[in-house]
Protein backbone atom coordinates (compact mmCIF):
# COMPACT_ATOMS: atom_id res chain seq x y z
CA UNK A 1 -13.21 -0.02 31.49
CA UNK A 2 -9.38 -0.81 32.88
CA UNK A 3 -7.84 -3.86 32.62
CA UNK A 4 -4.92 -5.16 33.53
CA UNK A 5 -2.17 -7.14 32.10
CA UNK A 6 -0.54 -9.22 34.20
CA UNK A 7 2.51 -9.63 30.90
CA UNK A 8 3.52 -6.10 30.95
CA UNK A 9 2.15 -4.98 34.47
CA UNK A 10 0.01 -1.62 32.64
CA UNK A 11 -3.13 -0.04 32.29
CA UNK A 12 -4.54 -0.21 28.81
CA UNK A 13 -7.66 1.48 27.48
CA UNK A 14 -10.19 -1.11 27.18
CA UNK A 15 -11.84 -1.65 23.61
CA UNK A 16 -11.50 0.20 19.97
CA UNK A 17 -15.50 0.62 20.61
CA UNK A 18 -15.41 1.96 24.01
CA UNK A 19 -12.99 4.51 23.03
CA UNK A 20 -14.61 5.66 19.92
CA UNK A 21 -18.00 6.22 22.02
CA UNK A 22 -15.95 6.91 25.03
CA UNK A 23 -12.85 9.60 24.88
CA UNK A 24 -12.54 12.12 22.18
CA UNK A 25 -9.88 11.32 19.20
CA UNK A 26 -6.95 13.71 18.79
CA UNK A 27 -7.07 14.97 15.53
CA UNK A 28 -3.79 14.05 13.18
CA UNK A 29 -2.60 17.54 13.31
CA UNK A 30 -2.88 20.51 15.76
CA UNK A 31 -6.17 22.33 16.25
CA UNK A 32 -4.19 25.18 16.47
CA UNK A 33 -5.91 27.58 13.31
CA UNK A 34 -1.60 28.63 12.32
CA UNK A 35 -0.70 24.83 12.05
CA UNK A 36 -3.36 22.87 9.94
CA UNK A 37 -1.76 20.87 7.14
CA UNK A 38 -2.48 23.74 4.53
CA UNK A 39 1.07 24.73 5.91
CA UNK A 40 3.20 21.45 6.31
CA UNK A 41 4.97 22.63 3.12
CA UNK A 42 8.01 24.32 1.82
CA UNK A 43 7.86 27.66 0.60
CA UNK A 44 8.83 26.90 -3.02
CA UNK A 45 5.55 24.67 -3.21
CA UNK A 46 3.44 27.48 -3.01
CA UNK A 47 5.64 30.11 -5.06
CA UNK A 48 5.59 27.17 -7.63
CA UNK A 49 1.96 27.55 -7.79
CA UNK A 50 2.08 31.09 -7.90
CA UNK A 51 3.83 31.15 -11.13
CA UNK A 52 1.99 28.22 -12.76
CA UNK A 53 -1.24 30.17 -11.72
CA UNK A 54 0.04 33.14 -13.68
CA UNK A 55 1.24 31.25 -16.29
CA UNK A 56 -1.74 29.30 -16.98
CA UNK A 57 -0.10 25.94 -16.33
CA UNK A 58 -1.64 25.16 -12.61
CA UNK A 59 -4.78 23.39 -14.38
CA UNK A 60 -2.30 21.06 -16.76
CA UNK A 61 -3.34 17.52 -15.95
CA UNK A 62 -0.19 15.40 -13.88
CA UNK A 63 0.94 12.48 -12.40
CA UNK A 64 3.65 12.73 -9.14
CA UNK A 65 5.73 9.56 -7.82
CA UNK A 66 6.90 8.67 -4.98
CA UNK A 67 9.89 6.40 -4.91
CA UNK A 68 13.69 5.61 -2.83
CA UNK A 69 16.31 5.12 -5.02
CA UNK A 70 17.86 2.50 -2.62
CA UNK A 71 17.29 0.85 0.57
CA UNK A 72 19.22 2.45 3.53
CA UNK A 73 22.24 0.74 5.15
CA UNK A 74 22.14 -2.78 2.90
CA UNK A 75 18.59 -3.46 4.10
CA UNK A 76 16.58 -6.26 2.24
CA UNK A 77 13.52 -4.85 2.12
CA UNK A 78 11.20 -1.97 3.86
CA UNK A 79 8.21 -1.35 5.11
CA UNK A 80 6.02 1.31 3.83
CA UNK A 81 3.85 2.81 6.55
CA UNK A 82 2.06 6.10 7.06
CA UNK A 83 -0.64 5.80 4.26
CA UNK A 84 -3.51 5.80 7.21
CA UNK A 85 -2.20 9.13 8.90
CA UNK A 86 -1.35 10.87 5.29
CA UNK A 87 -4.66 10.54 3.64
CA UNK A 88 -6.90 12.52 6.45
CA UNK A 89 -4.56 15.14 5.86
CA UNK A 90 -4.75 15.39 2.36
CA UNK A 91 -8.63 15.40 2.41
CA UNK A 92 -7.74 18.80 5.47
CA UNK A 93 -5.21 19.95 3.25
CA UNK A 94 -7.02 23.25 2.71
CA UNK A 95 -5.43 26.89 4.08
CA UNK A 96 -7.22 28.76 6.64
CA UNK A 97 -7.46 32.73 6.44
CA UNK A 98 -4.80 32.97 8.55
CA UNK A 99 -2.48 30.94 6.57
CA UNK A 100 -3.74 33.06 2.96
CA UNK A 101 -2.97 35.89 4.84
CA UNK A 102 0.75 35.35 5.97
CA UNK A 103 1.95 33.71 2.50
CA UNK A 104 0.46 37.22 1.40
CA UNK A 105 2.08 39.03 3.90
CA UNK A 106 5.12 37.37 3.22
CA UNK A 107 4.97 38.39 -0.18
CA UNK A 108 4.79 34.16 -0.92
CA UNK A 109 1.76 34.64 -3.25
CA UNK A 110 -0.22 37.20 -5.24
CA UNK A 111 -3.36 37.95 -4.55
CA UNK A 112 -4.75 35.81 -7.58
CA UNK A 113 -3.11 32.81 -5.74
CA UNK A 114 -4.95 34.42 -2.47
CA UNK A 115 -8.27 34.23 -3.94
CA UNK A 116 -7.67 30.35 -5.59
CA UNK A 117 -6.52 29.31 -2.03
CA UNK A 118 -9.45 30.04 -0.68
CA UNK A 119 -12.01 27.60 -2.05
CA UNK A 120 -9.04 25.10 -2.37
CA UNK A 121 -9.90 21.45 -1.84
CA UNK A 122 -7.56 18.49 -3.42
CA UNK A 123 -9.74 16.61 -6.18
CA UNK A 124 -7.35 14.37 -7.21
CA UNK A 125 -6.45 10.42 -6.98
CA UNK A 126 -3.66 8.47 -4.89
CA UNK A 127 -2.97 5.45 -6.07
CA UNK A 128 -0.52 3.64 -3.22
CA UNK A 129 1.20 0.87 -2.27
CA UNK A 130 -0.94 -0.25 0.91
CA UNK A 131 -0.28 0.26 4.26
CA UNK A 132 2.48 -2.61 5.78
CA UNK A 133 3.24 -3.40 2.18
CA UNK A 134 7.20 -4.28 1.64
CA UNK A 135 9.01 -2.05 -1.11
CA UNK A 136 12.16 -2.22 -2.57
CA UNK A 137 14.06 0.19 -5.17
CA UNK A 138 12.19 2.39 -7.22
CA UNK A 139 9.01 0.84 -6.16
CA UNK A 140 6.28 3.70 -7.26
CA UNK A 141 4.95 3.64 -3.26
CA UNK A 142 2.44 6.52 -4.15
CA UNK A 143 1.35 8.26 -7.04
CA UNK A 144 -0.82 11.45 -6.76
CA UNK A 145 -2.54 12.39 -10.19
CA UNK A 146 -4.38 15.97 -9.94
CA UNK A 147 -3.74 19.23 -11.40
CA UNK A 148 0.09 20.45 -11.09
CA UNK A 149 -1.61 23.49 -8.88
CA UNK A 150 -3.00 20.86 -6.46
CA UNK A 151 -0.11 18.06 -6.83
CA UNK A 152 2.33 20.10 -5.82
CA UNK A 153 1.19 21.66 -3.03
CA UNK A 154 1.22 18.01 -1.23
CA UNK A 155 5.10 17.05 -1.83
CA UNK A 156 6.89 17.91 1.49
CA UNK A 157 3.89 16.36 3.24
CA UNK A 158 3.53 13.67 1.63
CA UNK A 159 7.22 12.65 2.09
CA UNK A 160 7.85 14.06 5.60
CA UNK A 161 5.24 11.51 6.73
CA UNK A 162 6.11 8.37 4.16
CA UNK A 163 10.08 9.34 4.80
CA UNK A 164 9.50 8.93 8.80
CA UNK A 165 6.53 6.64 9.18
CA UNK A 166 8.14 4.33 7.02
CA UNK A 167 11.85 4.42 8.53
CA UNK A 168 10.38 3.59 12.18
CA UNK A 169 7.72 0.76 10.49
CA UNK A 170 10.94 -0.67 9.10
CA UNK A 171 13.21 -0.72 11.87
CA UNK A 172 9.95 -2.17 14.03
CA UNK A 173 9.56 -4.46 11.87
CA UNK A 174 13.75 -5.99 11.73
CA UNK A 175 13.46 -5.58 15.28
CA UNK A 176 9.95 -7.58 16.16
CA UNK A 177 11.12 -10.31 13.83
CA UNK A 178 14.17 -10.97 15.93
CA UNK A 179 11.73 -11.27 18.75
CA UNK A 180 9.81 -14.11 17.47
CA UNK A 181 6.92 -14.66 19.22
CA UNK A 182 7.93 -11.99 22.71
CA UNK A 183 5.76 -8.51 22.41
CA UNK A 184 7.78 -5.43 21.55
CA UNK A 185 6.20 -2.44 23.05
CA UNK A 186 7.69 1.65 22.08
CA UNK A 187 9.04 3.52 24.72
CA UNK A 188 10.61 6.25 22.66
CA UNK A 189 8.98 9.28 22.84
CA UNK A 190 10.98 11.44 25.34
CA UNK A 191 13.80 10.57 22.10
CA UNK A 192 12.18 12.90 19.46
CA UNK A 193 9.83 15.64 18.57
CA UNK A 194 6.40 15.15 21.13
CA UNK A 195 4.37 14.92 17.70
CA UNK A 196 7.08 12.57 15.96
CA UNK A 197 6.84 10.41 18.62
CA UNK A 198 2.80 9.72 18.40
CA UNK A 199 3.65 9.11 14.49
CA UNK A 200 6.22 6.87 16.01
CA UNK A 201 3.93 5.00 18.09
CA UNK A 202 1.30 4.52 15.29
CA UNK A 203 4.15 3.36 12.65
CA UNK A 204 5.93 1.07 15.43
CA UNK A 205 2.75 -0.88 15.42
CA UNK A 206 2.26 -1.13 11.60
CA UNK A 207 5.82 -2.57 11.85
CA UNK A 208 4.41 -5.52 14.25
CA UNK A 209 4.93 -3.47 18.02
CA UNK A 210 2.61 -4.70 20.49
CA UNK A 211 1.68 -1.17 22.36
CA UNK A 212 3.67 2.18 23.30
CA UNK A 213 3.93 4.25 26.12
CA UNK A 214 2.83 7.04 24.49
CA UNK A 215 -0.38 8.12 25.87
CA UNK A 216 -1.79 10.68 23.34
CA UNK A 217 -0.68 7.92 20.77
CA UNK A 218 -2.85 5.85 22.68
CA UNK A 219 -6.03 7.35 22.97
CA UNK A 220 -5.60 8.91 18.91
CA UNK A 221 -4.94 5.37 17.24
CA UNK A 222 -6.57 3.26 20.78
CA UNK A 223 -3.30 1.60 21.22
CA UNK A 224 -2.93 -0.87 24.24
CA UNK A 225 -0.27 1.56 26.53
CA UNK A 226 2.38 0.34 28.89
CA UNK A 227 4.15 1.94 31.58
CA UNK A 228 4.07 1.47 35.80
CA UNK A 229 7.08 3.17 37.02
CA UNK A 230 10.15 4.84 37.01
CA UNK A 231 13.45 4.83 39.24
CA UNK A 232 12.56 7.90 40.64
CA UNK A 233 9.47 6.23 42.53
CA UNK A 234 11.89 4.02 44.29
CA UNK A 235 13.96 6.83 44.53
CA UNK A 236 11.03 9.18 45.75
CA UNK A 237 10.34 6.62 49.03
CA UNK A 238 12.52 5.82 52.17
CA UNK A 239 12.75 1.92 51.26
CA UNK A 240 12.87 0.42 47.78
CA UNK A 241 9.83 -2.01 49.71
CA UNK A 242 7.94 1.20 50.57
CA UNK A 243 8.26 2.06 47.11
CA UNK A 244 6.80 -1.74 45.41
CA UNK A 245 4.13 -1.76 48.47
CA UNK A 246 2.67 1.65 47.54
CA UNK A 247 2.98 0.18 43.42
CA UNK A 248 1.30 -3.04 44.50
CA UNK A 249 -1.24 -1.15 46.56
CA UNK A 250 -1.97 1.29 43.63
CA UNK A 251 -1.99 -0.90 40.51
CA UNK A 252 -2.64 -5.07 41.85
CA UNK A 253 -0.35 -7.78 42.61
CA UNK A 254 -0.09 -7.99 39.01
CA UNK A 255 1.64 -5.18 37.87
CA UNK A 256 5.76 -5.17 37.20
CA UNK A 257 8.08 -3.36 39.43
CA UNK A 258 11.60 -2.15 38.00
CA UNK A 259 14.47 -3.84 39.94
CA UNK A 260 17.33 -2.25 39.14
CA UNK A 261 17.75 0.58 40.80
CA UNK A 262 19.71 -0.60 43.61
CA UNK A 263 20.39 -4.24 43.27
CA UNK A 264 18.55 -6.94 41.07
CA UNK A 265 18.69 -9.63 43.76
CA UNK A 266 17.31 -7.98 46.46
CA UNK A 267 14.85 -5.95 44.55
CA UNK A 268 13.65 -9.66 43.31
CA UNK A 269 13.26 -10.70 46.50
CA UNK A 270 11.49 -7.71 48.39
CA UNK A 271 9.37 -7.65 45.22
CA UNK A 272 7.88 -11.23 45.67
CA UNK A 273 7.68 -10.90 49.51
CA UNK A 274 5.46 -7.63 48.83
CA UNK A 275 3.51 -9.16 45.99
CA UNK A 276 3.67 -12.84 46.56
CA UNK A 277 4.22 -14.65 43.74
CA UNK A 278 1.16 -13.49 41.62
CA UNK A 279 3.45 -10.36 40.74
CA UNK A 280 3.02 -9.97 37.43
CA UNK A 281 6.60 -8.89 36.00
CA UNK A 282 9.64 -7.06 36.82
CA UNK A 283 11.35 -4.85 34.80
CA UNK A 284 15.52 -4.86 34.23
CA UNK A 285 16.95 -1.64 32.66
CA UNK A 286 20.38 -2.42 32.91
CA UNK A 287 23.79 -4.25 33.12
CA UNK A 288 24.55 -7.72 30.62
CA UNK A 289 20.89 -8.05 30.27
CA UNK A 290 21.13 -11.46 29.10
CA UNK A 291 22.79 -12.74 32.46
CA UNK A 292 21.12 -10.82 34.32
CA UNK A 293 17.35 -11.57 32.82
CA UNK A 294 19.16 -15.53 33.32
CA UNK A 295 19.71 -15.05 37.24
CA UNK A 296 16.41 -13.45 38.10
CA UNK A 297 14.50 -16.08 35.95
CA UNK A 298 16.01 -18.91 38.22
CA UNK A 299 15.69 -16.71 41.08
CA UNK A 300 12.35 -16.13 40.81
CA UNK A 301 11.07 -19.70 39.83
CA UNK A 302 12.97 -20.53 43.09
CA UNK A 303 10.83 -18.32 45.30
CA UNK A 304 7.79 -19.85 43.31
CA UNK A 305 6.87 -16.81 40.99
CA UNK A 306 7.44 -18.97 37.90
CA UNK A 307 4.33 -16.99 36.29
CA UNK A 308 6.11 -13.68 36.80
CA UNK A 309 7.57 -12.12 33.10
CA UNK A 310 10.84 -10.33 32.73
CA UNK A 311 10.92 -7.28 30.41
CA UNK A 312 14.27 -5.66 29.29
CA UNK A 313 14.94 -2.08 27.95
CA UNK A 314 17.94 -0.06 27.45
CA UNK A 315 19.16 0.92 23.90
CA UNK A 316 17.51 -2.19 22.31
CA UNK A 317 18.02 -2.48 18.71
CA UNK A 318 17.18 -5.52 16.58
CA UNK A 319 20.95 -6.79 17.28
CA UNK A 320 20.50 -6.65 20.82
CA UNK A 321 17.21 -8.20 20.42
CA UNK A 322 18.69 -10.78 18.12
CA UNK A 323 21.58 -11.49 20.93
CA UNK A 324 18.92 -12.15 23.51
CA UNK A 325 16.81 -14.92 21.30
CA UNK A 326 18.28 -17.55 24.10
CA UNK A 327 17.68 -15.14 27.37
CA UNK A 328 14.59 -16.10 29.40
CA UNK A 329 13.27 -12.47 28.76
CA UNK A 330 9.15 -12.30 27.82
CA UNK A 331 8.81 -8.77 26.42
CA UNK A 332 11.24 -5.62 25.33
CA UNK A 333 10.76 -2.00 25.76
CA UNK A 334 12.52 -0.41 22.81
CA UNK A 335 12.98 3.95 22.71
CA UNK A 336 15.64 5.51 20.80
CA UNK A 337 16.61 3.34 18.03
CA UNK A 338 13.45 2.55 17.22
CA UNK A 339 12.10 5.97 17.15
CA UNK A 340 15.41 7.09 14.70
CA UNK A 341 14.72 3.88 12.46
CA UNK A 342 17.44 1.74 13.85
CA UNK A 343 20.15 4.21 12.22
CA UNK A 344 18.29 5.40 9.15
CA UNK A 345 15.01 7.98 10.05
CA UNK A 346 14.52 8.30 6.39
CA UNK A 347 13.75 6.47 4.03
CA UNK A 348 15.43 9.23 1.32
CA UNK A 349 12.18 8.66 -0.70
CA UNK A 350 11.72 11.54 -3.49
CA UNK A 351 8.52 13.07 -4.88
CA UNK A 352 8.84 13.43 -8.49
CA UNK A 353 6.71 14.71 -11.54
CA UNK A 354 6.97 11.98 -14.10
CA UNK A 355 4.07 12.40 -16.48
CA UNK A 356 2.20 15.98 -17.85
CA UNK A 357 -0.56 16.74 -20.16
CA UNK A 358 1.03 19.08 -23.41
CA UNK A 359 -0.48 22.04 -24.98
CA UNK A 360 -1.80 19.07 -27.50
CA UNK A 361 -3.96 17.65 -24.86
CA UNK A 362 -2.13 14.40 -24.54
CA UNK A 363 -0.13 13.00 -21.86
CA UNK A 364 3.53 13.24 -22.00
CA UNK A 365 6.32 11.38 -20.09
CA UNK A 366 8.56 14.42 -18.28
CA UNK A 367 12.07 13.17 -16.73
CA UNK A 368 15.51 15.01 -15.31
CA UNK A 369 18.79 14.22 -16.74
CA UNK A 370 20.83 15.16 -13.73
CA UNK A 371 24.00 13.59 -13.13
CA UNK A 372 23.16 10.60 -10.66
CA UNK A 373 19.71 11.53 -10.04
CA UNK A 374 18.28 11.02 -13.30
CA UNK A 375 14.29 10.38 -13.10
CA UNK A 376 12.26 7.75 -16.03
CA UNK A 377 9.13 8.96 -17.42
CA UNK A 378 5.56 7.99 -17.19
CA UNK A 379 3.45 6.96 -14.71
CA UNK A 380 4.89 3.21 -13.48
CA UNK A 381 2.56 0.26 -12.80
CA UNK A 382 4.14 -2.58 -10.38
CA UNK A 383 3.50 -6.15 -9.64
CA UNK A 384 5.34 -8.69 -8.00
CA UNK A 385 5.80 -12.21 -9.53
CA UNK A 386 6.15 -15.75 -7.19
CA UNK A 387 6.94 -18.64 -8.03
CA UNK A 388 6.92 -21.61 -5.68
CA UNK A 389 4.65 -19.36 -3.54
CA UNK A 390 8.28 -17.46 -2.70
CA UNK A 391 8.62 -13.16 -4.62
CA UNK A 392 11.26 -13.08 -6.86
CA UNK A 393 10.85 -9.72 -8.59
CA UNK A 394 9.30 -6.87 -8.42
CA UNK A 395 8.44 -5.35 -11.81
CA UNK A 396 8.14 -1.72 -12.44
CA UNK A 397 6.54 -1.00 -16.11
CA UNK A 398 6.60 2.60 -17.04
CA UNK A 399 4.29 3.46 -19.99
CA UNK A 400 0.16 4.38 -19.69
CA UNK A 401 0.07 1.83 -22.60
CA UNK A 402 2.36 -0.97 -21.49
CA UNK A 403 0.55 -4.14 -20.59
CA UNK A 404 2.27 -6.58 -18.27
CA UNK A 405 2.69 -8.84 -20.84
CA UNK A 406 5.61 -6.99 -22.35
CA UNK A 407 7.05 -8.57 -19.12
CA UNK A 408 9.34 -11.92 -20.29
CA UNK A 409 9.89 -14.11 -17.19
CA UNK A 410 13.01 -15.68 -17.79
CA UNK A 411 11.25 -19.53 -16.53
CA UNK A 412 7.56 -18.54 -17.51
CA UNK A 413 6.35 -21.83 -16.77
CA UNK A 414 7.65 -21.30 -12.87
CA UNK A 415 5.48 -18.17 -12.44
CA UNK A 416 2.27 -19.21 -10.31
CA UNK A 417 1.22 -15.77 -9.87
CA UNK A 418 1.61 -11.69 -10.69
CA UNK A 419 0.13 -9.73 -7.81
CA UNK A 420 -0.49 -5.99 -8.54
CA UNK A 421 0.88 -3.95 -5.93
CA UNK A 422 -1.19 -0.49 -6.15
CA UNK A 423 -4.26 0.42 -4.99
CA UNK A 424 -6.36 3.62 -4.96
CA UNK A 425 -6.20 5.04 -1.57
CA UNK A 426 -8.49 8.28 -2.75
CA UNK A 427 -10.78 8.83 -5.65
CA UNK A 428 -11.02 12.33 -6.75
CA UNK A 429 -10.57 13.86 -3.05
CA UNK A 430 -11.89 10.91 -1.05
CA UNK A 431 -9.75 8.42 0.81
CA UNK A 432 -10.70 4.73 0.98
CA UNK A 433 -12.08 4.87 5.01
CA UNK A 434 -10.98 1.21 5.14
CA UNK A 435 -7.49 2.71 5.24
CA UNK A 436 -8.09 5.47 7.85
CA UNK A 437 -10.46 3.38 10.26
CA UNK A 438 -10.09 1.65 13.57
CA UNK A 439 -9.17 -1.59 11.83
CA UNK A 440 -6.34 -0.19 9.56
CA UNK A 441 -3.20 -0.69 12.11
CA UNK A 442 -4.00 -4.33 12.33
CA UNK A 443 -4.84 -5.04 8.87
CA UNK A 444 -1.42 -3.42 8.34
CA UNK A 445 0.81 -5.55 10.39
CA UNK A 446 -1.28 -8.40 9.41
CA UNK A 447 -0.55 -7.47 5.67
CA UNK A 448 3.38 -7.05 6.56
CA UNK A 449 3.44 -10.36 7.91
CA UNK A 450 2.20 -12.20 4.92
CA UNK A 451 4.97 -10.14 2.50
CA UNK A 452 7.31 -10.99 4.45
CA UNK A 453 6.43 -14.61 5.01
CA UNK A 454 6.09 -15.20 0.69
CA UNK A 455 9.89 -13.30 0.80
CA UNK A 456 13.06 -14.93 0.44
CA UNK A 457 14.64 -16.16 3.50
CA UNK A 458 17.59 -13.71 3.02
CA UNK A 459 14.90 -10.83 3.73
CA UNK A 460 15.46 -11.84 7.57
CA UNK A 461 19.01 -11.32 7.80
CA UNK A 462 20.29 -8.85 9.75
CA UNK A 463 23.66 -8.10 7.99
CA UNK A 464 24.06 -6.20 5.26
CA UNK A 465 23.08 -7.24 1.52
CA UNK A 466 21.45 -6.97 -1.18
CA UNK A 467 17.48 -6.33 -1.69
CA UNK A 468 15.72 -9.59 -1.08
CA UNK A 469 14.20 -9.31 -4.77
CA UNK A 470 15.23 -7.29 -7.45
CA UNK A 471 13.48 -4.79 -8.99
CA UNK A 472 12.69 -5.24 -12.94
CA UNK A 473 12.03 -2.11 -15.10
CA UNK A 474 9.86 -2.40 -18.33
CA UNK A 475 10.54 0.58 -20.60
CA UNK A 476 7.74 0.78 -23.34
């Protein structure tokens, strides 16, 4: 089924349900039997577990965290994204015979290493921050408890998706804020890597996007898509007219035609004369795009079009955005900063071991001392407290035997509530399919909304500050 929107002028796919029993899904990583996850690593992950293997240390019980150190560029708060597209890879995470056979022809592993690769499957549990969740510093995101042998094998994936995923989520998410209530939609793919930007797409919309352009984005995560036409179709024709009629003919009265290839004004005009004034949009790409998106709102209203919406692109950021809250525009179309997270595409989270099981049995807390990148040991639980229905900390406790309680709230009697903040996203090798499902993306901007809605008002600045809460440690 096709329908289309008469607010953005595109084609989208029809429903989640009609896809699923309609088009096939594109898996989340290449088919290709050289480039399955099993490979999405450095090389020192898998000499690592070389030596542990030899060692006997590969089967010592740990816990990994995941965790940024600071916010990037004075932000006041971020969005963590990426959990959804992470986990089916960790439950594929297992190396093909053509993968065991290069690390061994590379000399990467011995043949012991060989032989323990091949019935590999990852048994252990993620405990996460969820999907659309806000973080702040040192915020334990993720936390992957397995054997070292499996746990360390996942690092560089786990942060190359979390580190991107969650740098476009955040910038989406600054950016549809200052939009209010008008859709954003991504239009950044031809900006990055052609798999980066379906990662894009999918994290755009966790960070409250209303569609993408990306087609295989699209169809994979059943994503409304935009997209009608390009200057060169105006170009491509003998008249820019020729070029609407044939758009018109093709697509409906209520698609939206770009106008600014030649002039805005006339474009306007031969637009509505070919279309009549059921045309559905137009599209403005550049020049002051607050005056301009002014003169064409009056100008169409004048030639009775008053239902037809104005889109903007070009180099939109949240500032931009921001400057155009008082511009009759309806929708934006937002490619490279989004795609590069506004500035920052990383969120310059780390993947650390924090806690080990000794040659005694019991656990242990493990931590570096390293000049300005010291780590704290233990495995960290986190809650955030309210009061007045508003956040006002988030509190890391490190300890397996810590209770909340050793928490002291400096105004106890203000506290109306301590939320937990992690979740189990797999249990001993099996992801929580709420997560990974068809309803996941909009339970994830839906859960971004509400954080950000019990957050201080500062959270929605733009300028640069300080985290919106701070972040209290509990040492046992």
């Amino acid at each position: 089924m096709q329908k289309n929107n008469a607010t953005t002028g595109t084609m989208t796919a029809g429903t989640a349900a009609e896809s699923a029993t309609g088009l096939p899904r594109i898996p989340d990583f290449s088919d290709d039997s050289t480039a399955t996850p099993a490979l999405l690593t450095d090389m020192y992950e898998y000499t690592m577990l070389d030596a542990a293997l030899a060692d006997g240390t590969a089967n010592r019980d740990c816990v990994f965290e995941v965790y940024a150190r600071h916010l990037p560029g004075g932000r006041r708060y971020g969005v963590v994204a990426g959990l959804g597209r992470l986990l089916p890879m960790i439950e594929h995470f297992r190396p093909n015979t053509a993968q065991i056979r290069f690390l061994r022809d590379r000399r990467i592993i011995s043949k012991k290493t060989a032989d323990w690769l091949e019935n590999f499957t990852f048994h252990g549990t993620i405990r996460a921050y969820r999907e659309g969740e806000v973080y702040f510093p040192d915020s334990p995101v993720l936390q992957v408890e397995s054997r070292f042998g499996e746990g360390t094998l996942l690092e560089t994936l786990i942060l190359s998706v979390l580190n991107y995923d969650s740098a476009v989520a955040s910038a989406a998410s600054r950016i549809s804020m200052a939009a209010g209530t008008r859709p954003c939609f991504d239009m950044g793919g031809r900006r990055i890597n052609e798999q980066a930007a379906i990662a894009a797409s999918r994290a755009s919309i966790v960070g409250g996007f209303s569609g993408t352009a990306n087609l295989a984005a699209a169809m994979r995560y059943d994503l409304p898509a935009i997209g009608t036409a390009a200057h060169s179709f105006t170009l491509l024709h003998d008249s820019e007219e020729e070029a609407f009629r044939s758009q018109v003919n093709a697509l409906g009265e209520g698609t939206t035609v770009l106008t600014d290839t030649y002039d805005v004004e006339k474009a306007i005009r031969t637009a509505v004369r070919v279309a009549g004034t059921s045309l559905g949009g137009i599209r403005i790409d550049s020049g002051d795009l607050a005056s301009v998106s002014q003169r064409a709102r009056k100008q169409l209203d004048s030639l009775g079009a008053v239902n037809t919406k104005i889109t903007v692109t070009n180099d939109l950021d949240e500032y931009a955005v921001s400057a155009l809250r008082d511009a009759p525009v309806d929708s934006y179309g937002v490619g490279t900063r989004l795609v590069t997270g506004s500035g920052h595409p990383t969120c310059e989270m780390v993947y650390k071991l924090v806690e080990r099981r000794g040659e005694n049995g019991q656990m242990a807390p493990v931590a570096k001392k390293s000049f300005g990148k010291a780590t704290v040991g233990w495995r960290k639980d986190a809650w955030r407290a309210y009061r007045y229905g508003l956040a006002t900390e988030e509190i890391v406790v490190d300890g397996s035997q810590t209770a909340l309680k050793n928490w002291h709230c400096p105004d106890e009697a203000e506290v109306d509530e301590v939320r937990p903040l992690l979740i189990t996203a797999m249990d001993h090798g099996v992801a929580d399919p709420t997560l990974t499902g068809p309803d996941a993306l909009k339970n994830a901007d839906a859960w971004r909304r509400r954080q950000l809605a019990d957050l201080p008002i500062t959270a929605l600045s733009l300028g640069e500050g300080d985290p919106a809460i701070d972040t209290v440690m509990v040492h046992a």
